[in-house]
PDB file of N, CA and C in Angstrom:
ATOM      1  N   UNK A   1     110.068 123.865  72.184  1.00  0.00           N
ATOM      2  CA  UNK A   1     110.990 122.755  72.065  1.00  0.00           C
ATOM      3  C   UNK A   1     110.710 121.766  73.197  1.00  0.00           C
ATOM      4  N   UNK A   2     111.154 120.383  72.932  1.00  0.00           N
ATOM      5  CA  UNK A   2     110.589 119.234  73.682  1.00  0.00           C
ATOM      6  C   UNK A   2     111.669 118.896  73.769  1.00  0.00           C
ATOM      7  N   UNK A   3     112.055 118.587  75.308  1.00  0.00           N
ATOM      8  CA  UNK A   3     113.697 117.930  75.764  1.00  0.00           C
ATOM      9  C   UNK A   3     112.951 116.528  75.830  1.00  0.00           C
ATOM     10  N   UNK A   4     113.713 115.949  75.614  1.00  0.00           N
ATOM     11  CA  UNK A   4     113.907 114.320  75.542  1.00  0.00           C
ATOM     12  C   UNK A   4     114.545 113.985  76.688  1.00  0.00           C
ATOM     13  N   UNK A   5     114.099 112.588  77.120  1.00  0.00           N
ATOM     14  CA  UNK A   5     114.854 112.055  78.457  1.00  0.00           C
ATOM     15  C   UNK A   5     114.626 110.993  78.373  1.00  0.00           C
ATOM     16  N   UNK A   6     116.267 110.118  78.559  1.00  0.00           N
ATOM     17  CA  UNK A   6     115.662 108.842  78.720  1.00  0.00           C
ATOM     18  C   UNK A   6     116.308 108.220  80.348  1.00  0.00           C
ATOM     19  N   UNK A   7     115.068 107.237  80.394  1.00  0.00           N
ATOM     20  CA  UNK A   7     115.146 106.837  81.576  1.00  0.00           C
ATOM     21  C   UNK A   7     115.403 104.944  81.774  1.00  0.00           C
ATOM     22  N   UNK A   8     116.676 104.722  82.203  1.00  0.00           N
ATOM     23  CA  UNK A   8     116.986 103.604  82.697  1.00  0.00           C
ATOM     24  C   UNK A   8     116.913 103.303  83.611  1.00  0.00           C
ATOM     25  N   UNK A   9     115.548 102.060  83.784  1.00  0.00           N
ATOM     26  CA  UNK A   9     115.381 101.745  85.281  1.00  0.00           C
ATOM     27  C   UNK A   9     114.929 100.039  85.029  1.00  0.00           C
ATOM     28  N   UNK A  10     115.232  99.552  85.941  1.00  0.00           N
ATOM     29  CA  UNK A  10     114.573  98.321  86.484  1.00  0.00           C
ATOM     30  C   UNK A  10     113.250  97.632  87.224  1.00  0.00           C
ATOM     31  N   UNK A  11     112.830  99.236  87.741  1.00  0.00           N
ATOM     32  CA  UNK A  11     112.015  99.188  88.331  1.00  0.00           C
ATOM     33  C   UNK A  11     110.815 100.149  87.902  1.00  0.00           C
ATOM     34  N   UNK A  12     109.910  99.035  87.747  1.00  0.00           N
ATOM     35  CA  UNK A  12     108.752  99.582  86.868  1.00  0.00           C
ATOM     36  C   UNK A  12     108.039 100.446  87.377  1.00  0.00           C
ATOM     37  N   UNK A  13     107.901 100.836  88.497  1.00  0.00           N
ATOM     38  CA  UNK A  13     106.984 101.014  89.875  1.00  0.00           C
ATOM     39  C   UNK A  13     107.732 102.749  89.901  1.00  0.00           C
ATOM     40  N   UNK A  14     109.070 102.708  90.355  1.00  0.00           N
ATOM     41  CA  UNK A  14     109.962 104.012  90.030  1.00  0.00           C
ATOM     42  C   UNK A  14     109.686 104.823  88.390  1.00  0.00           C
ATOM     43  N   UNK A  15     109.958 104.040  87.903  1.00  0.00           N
ATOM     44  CA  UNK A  15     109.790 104.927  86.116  1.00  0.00           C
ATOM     45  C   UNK A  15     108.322 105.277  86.326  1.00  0.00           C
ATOM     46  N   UNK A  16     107.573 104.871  86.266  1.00  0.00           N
ATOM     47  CA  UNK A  16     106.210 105.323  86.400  1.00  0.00           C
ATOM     48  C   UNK A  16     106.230 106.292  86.915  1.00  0.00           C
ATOM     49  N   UNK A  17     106.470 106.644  88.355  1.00  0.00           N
ATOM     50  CA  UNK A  17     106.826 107.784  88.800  1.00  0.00           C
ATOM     51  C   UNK A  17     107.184 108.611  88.478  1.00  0.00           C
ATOM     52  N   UNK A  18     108.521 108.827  87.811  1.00  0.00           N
ATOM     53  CA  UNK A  18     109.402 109.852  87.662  1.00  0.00           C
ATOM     54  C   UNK A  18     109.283 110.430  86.250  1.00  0.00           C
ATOM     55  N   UNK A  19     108.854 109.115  85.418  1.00  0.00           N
ATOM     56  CA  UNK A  19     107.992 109.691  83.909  1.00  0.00           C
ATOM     57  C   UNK A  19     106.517 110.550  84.302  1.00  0.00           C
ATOM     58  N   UNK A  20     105.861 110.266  85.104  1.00  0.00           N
ATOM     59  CA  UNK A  20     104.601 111.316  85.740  1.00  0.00           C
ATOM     60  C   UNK A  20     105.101 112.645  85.966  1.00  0.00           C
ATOM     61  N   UNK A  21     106.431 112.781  86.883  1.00  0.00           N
ATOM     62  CA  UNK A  21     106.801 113.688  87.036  1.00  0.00           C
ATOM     63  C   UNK A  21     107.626 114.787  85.952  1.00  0.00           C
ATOM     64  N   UNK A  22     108.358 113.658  85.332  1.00  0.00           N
ATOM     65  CA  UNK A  22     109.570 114.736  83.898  1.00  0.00           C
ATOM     66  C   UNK A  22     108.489 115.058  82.551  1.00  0.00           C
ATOM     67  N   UNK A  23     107.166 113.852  82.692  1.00  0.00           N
ATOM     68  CA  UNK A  23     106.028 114.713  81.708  1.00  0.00           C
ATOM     69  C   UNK A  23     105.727 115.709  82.358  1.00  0.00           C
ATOM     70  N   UNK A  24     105.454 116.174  83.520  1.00  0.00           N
ATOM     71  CA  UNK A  24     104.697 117.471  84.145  1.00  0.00           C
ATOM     72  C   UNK A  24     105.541 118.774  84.151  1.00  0.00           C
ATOM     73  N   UNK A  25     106.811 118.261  83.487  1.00  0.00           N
ATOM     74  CA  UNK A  25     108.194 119.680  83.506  1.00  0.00           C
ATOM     75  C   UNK A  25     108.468 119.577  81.979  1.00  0.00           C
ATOM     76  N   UNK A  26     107.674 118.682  80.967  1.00  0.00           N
ATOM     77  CA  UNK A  26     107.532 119.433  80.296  1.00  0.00           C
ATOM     78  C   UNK A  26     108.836 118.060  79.173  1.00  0.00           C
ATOM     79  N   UNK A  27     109.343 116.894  79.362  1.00  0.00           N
ATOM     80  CA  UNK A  27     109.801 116.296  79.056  1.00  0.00           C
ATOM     81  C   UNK A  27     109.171 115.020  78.340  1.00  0.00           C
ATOM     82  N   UNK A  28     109.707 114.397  77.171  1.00  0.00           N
ATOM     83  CA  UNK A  28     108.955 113.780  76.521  1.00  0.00           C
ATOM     84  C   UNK A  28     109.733 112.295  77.172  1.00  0.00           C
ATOM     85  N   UNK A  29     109.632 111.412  77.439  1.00  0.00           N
ATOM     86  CA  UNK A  29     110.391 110.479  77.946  1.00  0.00           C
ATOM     87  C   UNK A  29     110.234 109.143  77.512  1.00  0.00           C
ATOM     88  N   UNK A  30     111.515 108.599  77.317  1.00  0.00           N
ATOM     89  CA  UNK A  30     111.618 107.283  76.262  1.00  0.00           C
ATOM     90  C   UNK A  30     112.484 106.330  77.939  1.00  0.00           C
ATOM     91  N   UNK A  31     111.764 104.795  77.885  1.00  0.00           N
ATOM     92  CA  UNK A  31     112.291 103.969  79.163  1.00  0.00           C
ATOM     93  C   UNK A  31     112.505 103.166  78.712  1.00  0.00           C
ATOM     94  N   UNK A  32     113.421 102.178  79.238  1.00  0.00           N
ATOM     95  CA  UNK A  32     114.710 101.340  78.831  1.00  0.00           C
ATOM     96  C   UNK A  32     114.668 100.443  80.073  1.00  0.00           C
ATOM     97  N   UNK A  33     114.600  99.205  80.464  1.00  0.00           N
ATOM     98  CA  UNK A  33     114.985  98.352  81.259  1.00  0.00           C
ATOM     99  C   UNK A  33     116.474  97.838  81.443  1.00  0.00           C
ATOM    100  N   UNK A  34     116.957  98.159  80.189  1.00  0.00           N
ATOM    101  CA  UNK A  34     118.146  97.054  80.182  1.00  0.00           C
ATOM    102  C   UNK A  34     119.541  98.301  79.675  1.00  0.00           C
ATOM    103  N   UNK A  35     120.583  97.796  80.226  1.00  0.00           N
ATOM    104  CA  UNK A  35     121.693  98.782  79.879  1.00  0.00           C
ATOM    105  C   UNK A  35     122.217  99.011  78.678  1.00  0.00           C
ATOM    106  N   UNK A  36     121.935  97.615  77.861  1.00  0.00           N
ATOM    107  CA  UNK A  36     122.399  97.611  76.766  1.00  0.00           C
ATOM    108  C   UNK A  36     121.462  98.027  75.729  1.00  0.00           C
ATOM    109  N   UNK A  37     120.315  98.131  75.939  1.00  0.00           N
ATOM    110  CA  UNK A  37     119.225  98.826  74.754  1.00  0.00           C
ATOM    111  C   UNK A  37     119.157 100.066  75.498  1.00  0.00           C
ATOM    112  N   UNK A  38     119.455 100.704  76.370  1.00  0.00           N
ATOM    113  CA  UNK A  38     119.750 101.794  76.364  1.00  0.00           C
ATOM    114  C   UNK A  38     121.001 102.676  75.936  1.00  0.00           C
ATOM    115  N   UNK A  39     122.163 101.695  75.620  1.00  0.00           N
ATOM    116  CA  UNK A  39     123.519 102.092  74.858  1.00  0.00           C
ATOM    117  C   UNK A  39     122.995 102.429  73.800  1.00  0.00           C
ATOM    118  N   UNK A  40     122.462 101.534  73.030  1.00  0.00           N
ATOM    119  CA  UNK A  40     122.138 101.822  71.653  1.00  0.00           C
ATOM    120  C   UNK A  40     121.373 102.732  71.692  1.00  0.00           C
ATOM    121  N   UNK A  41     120.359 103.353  72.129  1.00  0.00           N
ATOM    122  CA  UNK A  41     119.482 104.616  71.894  1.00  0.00           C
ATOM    123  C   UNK A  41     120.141 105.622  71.903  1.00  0.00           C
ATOM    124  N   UNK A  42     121.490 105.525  73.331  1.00  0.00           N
ATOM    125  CA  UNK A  42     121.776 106.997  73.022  1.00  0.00           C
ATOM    126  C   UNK A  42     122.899 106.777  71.941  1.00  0.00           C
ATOM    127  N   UNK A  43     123.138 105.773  71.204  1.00  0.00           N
ATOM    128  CA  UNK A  43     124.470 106.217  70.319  1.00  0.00           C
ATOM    129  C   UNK A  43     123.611 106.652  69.009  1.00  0.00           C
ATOM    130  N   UNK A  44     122.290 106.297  69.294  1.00  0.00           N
ATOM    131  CA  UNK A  44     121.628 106.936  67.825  1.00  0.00           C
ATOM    132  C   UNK A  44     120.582 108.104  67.921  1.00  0.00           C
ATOM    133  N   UNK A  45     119.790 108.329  69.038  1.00  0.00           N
ATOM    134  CA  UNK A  45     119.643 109.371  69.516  1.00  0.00           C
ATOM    135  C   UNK A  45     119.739 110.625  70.780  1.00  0.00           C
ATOM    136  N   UNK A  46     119.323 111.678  70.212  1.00  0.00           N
ATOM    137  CA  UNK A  46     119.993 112.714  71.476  1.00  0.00           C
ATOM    138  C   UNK A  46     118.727 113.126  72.403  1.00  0.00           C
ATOM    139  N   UNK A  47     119.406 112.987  73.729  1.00  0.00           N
ATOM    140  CA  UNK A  47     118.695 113.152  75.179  1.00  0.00           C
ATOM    141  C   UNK A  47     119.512 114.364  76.040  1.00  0.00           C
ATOM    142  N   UNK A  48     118.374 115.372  76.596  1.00  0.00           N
ATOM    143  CA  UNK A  48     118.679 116.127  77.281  1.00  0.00           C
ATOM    144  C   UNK A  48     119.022 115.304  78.664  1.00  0.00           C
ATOM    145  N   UNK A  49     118.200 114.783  78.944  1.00  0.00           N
ATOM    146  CA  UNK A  49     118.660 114.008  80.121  1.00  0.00           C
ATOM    147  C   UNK A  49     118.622 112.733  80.326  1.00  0.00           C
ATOM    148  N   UNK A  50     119.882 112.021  81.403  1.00  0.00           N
ATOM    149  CA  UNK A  50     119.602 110.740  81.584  1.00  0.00           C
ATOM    150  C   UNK A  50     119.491 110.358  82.545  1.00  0.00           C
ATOM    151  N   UNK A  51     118.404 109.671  82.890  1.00  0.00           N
ATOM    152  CA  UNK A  51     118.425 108.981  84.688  1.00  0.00           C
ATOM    153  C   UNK A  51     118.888 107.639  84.497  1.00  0.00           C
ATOM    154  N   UNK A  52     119.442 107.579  84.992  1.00  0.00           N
ATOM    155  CA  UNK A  52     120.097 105.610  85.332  1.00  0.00           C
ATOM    156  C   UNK A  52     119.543 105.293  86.817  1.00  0.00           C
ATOM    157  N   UNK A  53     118.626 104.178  87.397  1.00  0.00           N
ATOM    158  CA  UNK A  53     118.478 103.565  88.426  1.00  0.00           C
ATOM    159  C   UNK A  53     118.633 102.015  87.914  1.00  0.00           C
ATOM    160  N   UNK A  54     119.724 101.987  88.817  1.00  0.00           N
ATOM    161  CA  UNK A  54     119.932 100.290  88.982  1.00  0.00           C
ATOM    162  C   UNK A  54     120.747 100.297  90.509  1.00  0.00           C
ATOM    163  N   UNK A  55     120.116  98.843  90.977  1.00  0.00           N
ATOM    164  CA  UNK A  55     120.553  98.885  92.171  1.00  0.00           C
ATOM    165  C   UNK A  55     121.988  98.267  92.342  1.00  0.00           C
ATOM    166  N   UNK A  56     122.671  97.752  91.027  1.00  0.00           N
ATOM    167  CA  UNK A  56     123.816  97.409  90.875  1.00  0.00           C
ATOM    168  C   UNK A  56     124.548  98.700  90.681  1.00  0.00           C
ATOM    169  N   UNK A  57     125.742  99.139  91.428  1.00  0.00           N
ATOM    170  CA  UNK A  57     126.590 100.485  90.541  1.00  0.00           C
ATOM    171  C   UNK A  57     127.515 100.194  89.879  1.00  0.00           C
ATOM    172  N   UNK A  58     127.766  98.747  89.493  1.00  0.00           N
ATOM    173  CA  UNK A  58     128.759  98.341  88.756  1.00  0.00           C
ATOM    174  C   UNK A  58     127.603  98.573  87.165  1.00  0.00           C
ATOM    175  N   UNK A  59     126.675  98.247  87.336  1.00  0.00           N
ATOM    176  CA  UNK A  59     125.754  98.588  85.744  1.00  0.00           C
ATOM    177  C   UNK A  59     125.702  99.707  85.838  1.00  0.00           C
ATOM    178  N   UNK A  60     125.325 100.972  86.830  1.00  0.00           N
ATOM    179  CA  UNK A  60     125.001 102.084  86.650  1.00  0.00           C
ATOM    180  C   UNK A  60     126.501 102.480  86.311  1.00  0.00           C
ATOM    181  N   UNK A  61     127.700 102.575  86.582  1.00  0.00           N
ATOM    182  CA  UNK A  61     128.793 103.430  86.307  1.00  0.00           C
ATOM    183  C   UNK A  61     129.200 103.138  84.933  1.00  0.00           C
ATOM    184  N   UNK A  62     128.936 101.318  84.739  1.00  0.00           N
ATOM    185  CA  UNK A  62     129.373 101.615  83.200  1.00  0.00           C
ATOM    186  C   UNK A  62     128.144 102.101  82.452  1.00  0.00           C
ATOM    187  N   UNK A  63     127.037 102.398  82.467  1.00  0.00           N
ATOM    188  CA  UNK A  63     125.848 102.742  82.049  1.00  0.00           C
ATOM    189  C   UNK A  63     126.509 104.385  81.709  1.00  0.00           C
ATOM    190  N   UNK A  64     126.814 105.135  82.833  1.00  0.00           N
ATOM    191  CA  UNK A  64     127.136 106.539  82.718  1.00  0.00           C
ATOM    192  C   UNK A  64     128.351 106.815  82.342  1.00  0.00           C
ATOM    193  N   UNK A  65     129.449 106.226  82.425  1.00  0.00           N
ATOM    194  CA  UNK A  65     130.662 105.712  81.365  1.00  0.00           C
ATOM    195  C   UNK A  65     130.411 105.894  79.786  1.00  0.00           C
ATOM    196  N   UNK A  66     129.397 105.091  79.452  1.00  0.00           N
ATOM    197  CA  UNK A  66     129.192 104.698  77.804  1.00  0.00           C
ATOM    198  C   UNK A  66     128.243 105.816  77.340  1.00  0.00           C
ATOM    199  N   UNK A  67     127.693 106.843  78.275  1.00  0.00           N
ATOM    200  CA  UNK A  67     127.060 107.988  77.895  1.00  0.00           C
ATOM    201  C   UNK A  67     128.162 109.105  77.787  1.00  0.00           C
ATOM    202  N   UNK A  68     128.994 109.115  78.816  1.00  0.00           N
ATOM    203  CA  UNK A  68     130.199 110.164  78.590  1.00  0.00           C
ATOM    204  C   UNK A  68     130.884 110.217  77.360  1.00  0.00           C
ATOM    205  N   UNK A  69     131.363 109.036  76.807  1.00  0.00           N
ATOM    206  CA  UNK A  69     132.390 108.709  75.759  1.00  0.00           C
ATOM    207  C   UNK A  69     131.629 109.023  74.371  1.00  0.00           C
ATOM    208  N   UNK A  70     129.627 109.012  74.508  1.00  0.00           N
ATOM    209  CA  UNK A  70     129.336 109.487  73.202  1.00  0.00           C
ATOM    210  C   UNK A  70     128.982 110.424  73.313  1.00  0.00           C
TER     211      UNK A  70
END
């Protein structure tokens, strides 16, 4: 089985990274720049995990807000 992860970041330089790393544990990983095309992915598909980096925490809390409620 293949866990899914998606990753919200802004920073292209970071995702690169951390997608190098969650492929090497074995994670298939889908990246998202923006908060709101990442709403929609997860209201239509399912992720074992989610990373949110934004250097705003007013985007990151409602980001992890709108993941709780689905």
């Amino acid at each position: 089985m293949i866990l899914q992860a998606l990753m919200v970041s802004e920073d292209e330089q970071t995702a690169e990274t951390l997608i190098h790393v969650l492929t090497q544990f074995g994670f298939a990983v889908t990246q998202s720049n923006a908060a709101d095309d990442a709403e929609i992915r997860l209201s239509e598909e399912h992720f074992d995990l989610l990373i949110v980096d934004f250097d705003d925490p007013n985007t990151a809390s409602a980001m992890l807000e709108s993941a709780r409620r689905l």
